[in-house]
PDB file of N, CA and C in Angstrom:
ATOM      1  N   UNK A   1      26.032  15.334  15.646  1.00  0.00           N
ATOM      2  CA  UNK A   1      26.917  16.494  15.724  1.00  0.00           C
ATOM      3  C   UNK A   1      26.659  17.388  14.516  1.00  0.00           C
ATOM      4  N   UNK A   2      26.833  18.367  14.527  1.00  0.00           N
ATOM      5  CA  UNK A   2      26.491  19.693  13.723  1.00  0.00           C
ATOM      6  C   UNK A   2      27.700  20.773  14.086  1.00  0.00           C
ATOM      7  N   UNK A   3      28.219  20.948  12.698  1.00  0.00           N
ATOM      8  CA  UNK A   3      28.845  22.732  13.082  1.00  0.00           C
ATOM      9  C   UNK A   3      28.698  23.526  12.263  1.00  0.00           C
ATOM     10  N   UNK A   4      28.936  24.679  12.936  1.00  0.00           N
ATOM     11  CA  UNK A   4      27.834  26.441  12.692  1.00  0.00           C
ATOM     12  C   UNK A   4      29.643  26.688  12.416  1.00  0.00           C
ATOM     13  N   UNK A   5      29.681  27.809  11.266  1.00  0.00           N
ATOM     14  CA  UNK A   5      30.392  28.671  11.390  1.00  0.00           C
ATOM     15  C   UNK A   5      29.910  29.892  12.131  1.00  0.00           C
ATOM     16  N   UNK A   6      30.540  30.380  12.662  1.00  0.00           N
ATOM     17  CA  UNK A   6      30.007  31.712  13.803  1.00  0.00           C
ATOM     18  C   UNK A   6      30.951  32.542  13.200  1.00  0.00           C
ATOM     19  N   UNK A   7      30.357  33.992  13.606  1.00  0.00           N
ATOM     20  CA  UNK A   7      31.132  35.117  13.441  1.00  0.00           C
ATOM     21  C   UNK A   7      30.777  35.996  14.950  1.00  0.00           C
ATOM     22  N   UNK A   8      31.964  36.592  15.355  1.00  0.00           N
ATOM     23  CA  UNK A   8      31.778  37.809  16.575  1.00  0.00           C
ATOM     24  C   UNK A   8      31.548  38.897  15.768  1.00  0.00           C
ATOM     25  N   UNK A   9      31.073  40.165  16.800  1.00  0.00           N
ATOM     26  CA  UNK A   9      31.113  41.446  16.887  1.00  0.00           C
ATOM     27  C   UNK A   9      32.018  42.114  15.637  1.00  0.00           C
ATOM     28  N   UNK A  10      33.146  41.552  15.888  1.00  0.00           N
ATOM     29  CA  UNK A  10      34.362  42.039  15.466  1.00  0.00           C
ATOM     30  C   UNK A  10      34.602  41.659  14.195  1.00  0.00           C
ATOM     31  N   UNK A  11      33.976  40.431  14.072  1.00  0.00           N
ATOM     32  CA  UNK A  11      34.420  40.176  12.381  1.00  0.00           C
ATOM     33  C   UNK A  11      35.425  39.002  12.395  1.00  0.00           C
ATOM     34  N   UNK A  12      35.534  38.302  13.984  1.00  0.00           N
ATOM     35  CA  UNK A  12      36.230  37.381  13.394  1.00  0.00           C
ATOM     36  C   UNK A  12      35.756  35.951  13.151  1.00  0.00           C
ATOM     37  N   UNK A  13      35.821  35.198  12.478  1.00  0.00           N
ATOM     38  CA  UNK A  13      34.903  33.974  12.165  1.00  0.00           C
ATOM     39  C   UNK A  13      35.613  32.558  12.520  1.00  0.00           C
ATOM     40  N   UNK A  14      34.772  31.635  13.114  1.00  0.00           N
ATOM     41  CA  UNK A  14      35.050  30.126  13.140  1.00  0.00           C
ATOM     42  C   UNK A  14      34.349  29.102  13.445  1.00  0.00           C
ATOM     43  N   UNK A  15      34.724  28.055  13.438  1.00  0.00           N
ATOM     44  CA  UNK A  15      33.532  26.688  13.718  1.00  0.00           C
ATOM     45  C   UNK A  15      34.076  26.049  14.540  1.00  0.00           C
ATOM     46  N   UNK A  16      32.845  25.936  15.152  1.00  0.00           N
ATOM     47  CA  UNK A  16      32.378  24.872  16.357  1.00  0.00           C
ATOM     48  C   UNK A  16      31.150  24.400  16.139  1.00  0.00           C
ATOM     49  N   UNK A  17      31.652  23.059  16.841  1.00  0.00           N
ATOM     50  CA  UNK A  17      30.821  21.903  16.998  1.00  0.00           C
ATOM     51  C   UNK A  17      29.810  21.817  17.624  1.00  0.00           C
ATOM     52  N   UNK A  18      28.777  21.550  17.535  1.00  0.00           N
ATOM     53  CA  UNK A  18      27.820  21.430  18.491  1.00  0.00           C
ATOM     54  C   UNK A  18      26.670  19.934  18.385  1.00  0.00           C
ATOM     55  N   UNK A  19      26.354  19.578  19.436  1.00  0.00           N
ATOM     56  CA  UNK A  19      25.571  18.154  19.551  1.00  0.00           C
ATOM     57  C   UNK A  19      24.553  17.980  18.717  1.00  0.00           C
ATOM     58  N   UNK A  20      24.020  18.974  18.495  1.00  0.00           N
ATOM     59  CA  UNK A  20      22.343  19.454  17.947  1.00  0.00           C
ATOM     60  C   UNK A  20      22.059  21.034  17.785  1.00  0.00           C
ATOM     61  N   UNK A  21      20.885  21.553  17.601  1.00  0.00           N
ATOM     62  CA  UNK A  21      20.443  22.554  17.332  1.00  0.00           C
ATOM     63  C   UNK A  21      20.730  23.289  18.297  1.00  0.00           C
ATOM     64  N   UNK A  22      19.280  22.461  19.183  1.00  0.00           N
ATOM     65  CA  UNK A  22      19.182  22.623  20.208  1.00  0.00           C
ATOM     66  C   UNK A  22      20.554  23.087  21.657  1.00  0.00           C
ATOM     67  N   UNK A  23      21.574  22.367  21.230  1.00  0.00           N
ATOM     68  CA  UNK A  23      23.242  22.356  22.267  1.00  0.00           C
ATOM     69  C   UNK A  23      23.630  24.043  21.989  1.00  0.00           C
ATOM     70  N   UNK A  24      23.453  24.249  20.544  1.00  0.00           N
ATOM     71  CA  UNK A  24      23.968  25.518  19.800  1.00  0.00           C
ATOM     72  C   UNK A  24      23.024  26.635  20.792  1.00  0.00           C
ATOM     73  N   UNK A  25      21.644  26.585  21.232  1.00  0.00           N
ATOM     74  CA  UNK A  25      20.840  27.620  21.678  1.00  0.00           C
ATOM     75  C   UNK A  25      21.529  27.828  22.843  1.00  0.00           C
ATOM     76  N   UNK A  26      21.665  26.654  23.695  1.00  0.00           N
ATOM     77  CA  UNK A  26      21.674  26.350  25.170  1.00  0.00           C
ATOM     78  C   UNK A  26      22.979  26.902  25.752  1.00  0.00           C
ATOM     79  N   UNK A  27      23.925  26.531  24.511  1.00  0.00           N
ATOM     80  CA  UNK A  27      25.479  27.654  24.803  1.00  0.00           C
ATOM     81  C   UNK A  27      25.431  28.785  24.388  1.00  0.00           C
ATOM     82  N   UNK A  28      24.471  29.101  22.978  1.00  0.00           N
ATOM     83  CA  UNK A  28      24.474  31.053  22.953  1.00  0.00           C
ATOM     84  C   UNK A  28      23.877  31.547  23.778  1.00  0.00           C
ATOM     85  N   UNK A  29      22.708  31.088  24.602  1.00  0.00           N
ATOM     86  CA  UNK A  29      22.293  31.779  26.080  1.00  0.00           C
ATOM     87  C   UNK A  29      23.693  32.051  26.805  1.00  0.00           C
ATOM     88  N   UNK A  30      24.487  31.040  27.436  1.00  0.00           N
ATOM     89  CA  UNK A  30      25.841  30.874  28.354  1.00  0.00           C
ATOM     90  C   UNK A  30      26.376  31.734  28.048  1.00  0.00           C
ATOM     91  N   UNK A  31      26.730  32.201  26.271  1.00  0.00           N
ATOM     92  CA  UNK A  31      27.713  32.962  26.073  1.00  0.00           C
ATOM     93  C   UNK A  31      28.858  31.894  25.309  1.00  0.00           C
ATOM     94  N   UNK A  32      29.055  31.975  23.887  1.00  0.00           N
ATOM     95  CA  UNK A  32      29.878  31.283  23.031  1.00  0.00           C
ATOM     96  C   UNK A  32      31.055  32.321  23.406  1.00  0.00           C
ATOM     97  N   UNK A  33      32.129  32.445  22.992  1.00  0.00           N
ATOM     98  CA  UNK A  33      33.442  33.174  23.318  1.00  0.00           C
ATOM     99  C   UNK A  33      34.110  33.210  22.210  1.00  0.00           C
ATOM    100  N   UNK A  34      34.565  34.065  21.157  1.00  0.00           N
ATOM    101  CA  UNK A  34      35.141  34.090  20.528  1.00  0.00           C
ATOM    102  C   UNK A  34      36.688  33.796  20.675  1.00  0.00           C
ATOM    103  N   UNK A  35      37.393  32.546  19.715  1.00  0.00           N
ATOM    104  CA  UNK A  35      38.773  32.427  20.253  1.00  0.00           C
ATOM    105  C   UNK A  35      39.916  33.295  20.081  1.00  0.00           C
ATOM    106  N   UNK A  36      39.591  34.415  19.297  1.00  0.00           N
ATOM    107  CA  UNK A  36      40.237  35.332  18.838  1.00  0.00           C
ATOM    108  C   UNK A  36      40.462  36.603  19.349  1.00  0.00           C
ATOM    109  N   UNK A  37      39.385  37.221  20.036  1.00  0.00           N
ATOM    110  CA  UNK A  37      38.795  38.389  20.946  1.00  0.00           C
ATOM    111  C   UNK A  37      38.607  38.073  22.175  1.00  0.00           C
ATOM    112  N   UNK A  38      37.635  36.488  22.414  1.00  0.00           N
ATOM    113  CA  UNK A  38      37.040  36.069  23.556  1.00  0.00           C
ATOM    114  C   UNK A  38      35.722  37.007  23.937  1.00  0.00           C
ATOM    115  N   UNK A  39      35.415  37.694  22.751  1.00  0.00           N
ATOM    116  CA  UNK A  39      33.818  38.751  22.613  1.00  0.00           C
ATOM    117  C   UNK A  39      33.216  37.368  22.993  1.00  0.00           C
ATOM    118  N   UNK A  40      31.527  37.498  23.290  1.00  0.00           N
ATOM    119  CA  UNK A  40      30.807  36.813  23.321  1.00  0.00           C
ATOM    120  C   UNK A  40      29.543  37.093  22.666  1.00  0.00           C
ATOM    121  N   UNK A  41      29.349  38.141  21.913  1.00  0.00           N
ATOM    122  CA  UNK A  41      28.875  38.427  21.082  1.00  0.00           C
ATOM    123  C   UNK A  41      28.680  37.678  19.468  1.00  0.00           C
ATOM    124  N   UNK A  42      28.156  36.815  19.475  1.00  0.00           N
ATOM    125  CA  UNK A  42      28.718  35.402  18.590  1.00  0.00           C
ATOM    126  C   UNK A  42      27.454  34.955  17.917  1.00  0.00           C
ATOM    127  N   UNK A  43      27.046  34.912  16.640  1.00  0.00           N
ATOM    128  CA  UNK A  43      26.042  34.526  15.619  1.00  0.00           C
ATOM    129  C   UNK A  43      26.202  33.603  15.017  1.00  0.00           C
ATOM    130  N   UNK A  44      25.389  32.916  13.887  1.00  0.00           N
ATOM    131  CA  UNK A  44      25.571  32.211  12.978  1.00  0.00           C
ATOM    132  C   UNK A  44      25.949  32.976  11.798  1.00  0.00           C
ATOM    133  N   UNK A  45      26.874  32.119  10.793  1.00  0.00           N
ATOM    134  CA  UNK A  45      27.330  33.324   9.767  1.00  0.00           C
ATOM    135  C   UNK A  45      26.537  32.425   8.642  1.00  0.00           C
ATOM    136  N   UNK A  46      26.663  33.206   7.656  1.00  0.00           N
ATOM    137  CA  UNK A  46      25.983  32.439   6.721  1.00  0.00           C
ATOM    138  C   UNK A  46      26.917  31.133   6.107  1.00  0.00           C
ATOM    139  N   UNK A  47      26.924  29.964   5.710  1.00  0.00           N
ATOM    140  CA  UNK A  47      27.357  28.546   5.541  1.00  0.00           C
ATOM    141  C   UNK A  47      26.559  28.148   4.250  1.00  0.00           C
ATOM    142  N   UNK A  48      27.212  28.043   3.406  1.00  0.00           N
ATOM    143  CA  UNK A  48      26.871  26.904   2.490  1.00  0.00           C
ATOM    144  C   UNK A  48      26.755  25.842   2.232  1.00  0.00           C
ATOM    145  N   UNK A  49      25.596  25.167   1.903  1.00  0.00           N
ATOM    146  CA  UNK A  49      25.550  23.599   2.827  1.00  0.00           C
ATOM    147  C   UNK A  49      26.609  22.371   1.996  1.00  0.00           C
ATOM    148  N   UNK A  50      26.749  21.589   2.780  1.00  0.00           N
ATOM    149  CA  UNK A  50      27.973  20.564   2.181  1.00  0.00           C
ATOM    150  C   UNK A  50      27.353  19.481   1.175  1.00  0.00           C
ATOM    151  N   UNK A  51      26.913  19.578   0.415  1.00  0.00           N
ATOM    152  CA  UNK A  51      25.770  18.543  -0.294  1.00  0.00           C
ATOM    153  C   UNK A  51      26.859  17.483  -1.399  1.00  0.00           C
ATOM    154  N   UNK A  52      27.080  16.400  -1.441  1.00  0.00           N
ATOM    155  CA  UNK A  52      27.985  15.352  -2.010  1.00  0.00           C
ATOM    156  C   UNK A  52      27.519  15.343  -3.468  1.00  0.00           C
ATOM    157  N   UNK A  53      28.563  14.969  -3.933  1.00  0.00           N
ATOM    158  CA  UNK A  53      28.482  15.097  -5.692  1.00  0.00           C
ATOM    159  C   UNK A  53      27.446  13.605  -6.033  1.00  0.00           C
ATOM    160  N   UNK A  54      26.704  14.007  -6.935  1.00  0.00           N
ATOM    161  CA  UNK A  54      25.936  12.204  -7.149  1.00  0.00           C
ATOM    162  C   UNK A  54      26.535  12.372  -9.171  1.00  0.00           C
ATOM    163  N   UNK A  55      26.551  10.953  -8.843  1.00  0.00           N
ATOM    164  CA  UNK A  55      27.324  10.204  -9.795  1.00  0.00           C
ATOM    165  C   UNK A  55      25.891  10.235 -11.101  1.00  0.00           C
ATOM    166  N   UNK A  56      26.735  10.808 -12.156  1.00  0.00           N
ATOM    167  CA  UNK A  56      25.755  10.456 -12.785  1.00  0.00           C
ATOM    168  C   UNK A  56      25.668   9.438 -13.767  1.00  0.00           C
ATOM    169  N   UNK A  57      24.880   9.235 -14.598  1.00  0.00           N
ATOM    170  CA  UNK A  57      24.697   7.622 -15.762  1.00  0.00           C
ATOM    171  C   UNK A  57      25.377   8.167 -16.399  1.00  0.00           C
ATOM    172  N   UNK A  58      26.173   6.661 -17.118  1.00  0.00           N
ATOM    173  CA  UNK A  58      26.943   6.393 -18.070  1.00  0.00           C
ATOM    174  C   UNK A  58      26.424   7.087 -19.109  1.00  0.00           C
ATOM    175  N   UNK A  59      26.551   7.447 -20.112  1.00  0.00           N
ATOM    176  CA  UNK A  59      26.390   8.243 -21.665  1.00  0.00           C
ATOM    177  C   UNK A  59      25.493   6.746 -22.251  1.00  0.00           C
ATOM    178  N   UNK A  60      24.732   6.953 -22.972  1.00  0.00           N
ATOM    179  CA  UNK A  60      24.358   5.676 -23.384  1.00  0.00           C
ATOM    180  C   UNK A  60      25.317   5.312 -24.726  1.00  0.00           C
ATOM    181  N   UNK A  61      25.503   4.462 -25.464  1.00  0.00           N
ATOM    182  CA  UNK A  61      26.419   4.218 -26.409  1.00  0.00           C
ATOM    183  C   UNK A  61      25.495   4.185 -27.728  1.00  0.00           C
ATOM    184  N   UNK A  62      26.554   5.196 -28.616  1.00  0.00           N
ATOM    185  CA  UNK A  62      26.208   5.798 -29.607  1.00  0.00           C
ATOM    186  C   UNK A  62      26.206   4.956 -30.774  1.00  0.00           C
ATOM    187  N   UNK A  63      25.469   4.814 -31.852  1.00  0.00           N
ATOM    188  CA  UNK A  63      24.933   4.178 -33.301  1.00  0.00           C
ATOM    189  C   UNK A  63      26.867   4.682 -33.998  1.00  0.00           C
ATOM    190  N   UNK A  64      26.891   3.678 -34.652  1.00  0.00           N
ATOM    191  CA  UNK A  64      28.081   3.702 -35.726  1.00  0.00           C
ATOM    192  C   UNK A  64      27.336   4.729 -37.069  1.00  0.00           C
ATOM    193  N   UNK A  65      28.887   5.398 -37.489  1.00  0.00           N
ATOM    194  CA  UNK A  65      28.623   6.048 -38.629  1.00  0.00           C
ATOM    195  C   UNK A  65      26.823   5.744 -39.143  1.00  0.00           C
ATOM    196  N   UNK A  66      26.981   4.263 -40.261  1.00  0.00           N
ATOM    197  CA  UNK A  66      25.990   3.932 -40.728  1.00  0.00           C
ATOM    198  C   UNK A  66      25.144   3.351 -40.261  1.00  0.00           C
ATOM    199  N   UNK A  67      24.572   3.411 -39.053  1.00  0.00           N
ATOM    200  CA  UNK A  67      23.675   2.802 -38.265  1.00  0.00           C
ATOM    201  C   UNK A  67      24.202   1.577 -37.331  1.00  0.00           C
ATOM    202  N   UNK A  68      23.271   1.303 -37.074  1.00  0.00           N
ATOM    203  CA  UNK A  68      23.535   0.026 -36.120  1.00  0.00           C
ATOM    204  C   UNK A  68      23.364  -1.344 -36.971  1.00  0.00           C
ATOM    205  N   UNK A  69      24.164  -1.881 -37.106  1.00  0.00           N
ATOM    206  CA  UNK A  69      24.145  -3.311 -37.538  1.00  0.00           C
ATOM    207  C   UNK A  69      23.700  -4.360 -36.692  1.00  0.00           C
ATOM    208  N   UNK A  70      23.403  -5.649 -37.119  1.00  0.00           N
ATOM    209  CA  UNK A  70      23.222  -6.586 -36.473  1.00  0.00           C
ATOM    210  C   UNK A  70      21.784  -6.956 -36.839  1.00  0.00           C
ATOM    211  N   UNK A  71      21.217  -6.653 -37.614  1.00  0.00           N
ATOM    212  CA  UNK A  71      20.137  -6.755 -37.419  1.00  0.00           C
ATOM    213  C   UNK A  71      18.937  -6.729 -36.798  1.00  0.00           C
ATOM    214  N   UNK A  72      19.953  -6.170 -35.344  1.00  0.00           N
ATOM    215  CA  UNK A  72      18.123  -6.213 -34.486  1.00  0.00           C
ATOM    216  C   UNK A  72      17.882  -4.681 -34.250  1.00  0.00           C
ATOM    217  N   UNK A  73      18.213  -3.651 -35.638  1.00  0.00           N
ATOM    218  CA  UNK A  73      18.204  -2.603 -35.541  1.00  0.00           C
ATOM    219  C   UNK A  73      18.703  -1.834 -34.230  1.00  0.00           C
ATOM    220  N   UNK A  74      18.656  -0.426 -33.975  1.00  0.00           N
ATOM    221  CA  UNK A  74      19.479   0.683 -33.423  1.00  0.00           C
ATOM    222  C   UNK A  74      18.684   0.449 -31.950  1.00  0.00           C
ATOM    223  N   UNK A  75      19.471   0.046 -31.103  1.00  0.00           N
ATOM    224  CA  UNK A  75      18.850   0.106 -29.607  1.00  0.00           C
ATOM    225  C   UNK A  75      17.993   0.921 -29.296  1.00  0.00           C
ATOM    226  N   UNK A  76      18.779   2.201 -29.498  1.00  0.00           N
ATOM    227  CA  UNK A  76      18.185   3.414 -29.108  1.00  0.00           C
ATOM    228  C   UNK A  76      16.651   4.292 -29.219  1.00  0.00           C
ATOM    229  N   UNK A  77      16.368   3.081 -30.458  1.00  0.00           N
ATOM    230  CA  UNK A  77      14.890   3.466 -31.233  1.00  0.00           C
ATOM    231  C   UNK A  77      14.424   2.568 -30.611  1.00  0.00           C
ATOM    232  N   UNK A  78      14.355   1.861 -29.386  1.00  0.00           N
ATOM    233  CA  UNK A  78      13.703   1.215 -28.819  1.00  0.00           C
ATOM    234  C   UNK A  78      13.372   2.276 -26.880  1.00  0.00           C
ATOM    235  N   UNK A  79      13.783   3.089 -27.376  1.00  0.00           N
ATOM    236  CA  UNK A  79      13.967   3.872 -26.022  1.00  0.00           C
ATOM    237  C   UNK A  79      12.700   5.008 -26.667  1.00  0.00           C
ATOM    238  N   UNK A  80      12.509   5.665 -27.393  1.00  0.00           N
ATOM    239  CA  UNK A  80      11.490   6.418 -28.014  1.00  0.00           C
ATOM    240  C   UNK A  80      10.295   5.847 -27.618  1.00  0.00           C
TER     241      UNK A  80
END
């Protein structure tokens, strides 16, 4: 399933569903209907795509004031 925001003639805009691309051609031949006018004069409007937020990495964890203790020196200089 796929939906198009459409706009009519007129300027008025909405979404519908459609199976595929392809479903979307096969009903703008038929004649889509605007629910507002019932024009059939009916396009794709422009849509901004829905793309999901990605998670990003943890911060890596930061050296104390005076360095890193422990003796097995500063992690981080092992990443260089």
């Amino acid at each position: 399933m796929i939906v198009y925001a459409l706009r009519c003639a007129c300027g008025h805009e909405f979404d519908q569903w459609f199976d595929n691309m392809a479903d979307y051609d096969t009903k703008k031949s038929a004649g889509i209907a605007c629910p507002s006018c019932n024009g059939t004069d009916v396009a794709k409007a422009i849509m901004a795509p829905r793309v999901g937020k990605t998670q990003a990495a943890p911060p890596a964890p930061a050296c104390a004031p005076g360095g890193c203790g422990g003796g097995g020196g500063c992690p981080m200089m092992s990443m260089m």
